[in-house]
Protein backbone atom coordinates (compact mmCIF):
# COMPACT_ATOMS: atom_id res chain seq x y z
CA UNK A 1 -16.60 -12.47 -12.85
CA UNK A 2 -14.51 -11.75 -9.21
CA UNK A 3 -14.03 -7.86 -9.49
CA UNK A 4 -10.83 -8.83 -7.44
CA UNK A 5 -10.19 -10.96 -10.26
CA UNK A 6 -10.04 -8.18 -13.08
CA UNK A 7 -8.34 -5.69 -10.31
CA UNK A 8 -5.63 -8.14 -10.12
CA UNK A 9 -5.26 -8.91 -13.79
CA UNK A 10 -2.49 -6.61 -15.25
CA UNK A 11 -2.23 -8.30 -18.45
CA UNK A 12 -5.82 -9.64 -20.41
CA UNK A 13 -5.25 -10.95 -23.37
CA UNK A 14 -8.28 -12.94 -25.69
CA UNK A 15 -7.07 -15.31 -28.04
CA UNK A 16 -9.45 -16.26 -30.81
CA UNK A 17 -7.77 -19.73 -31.49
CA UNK A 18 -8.15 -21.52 -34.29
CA UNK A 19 -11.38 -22.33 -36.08
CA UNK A 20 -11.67 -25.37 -34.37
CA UNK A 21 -11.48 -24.16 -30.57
CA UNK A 22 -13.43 -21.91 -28.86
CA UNK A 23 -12.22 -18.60 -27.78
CA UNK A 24 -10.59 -17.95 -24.16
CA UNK A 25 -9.67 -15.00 -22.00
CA UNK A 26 -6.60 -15.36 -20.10
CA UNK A 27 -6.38 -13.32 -17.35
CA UNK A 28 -2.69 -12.67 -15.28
CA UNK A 29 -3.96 -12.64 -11.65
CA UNK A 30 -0.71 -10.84 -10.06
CA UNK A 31 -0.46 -11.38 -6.45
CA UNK A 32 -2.59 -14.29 -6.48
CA UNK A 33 0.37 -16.39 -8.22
CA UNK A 34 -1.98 -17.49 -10.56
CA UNK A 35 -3.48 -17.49 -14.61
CA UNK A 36 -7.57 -17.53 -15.63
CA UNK A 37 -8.91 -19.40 -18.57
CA UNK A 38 -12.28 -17.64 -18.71
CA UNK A 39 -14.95 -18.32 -21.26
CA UNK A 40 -16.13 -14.77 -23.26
CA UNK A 41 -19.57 -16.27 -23.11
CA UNK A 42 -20.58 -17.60 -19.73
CA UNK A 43 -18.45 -14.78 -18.32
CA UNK A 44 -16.92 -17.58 -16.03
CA UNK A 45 -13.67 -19.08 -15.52
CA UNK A 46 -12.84 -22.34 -16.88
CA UNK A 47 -9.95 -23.24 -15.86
CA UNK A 48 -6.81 -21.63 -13.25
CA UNK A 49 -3.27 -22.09 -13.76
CA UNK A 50 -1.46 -22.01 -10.34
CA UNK A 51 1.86 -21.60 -8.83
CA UNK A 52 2.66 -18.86 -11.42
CA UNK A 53 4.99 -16.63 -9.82
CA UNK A 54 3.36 -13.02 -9.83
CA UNK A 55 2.07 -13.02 -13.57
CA UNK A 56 1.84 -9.38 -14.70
CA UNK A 57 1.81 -9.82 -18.85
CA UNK A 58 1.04 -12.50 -21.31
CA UNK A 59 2.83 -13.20 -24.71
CA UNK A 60 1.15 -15.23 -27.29
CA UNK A 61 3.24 -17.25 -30.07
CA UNK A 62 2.64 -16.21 -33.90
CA UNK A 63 1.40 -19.02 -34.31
CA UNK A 64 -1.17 -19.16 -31.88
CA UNK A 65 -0.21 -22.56 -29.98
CA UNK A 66 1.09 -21.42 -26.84
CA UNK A 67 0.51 -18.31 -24.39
């Protein structure tokens, strides 16, 4: 993983999911107006979620289903 990466990330949360889905680290990437998807395992990230204003914390539902 980018070091500049985990500096930026304020907020890193890991959600387990449900049994069915595999578990994801979502990283809020600050400055960088941006979210990471990153998979535990391959240490890499899996997907980016741009044009998020300045991210700095991360808020899952009770019920798992949305971040």
């Amino acid at each position: 993983m980018n070091p500049k990466v985990t500096a930026l990330g304020v907020a890193v949360l890991f959600i387990a999911g449900t049994a069915m889905a595999d578990p994801v680290i979502y990283v809020a990437a600050g400055s960088a107006n941006k979210v990471l998807a990153i998979d535990p395992v391959s240490n890499k990230v899996v997907k980016e979620f741009d044009g998020v204003e300045n991210p700095h914390a991360l808020v899952v539902t009770p019920d798992g289903e949305y971040v």
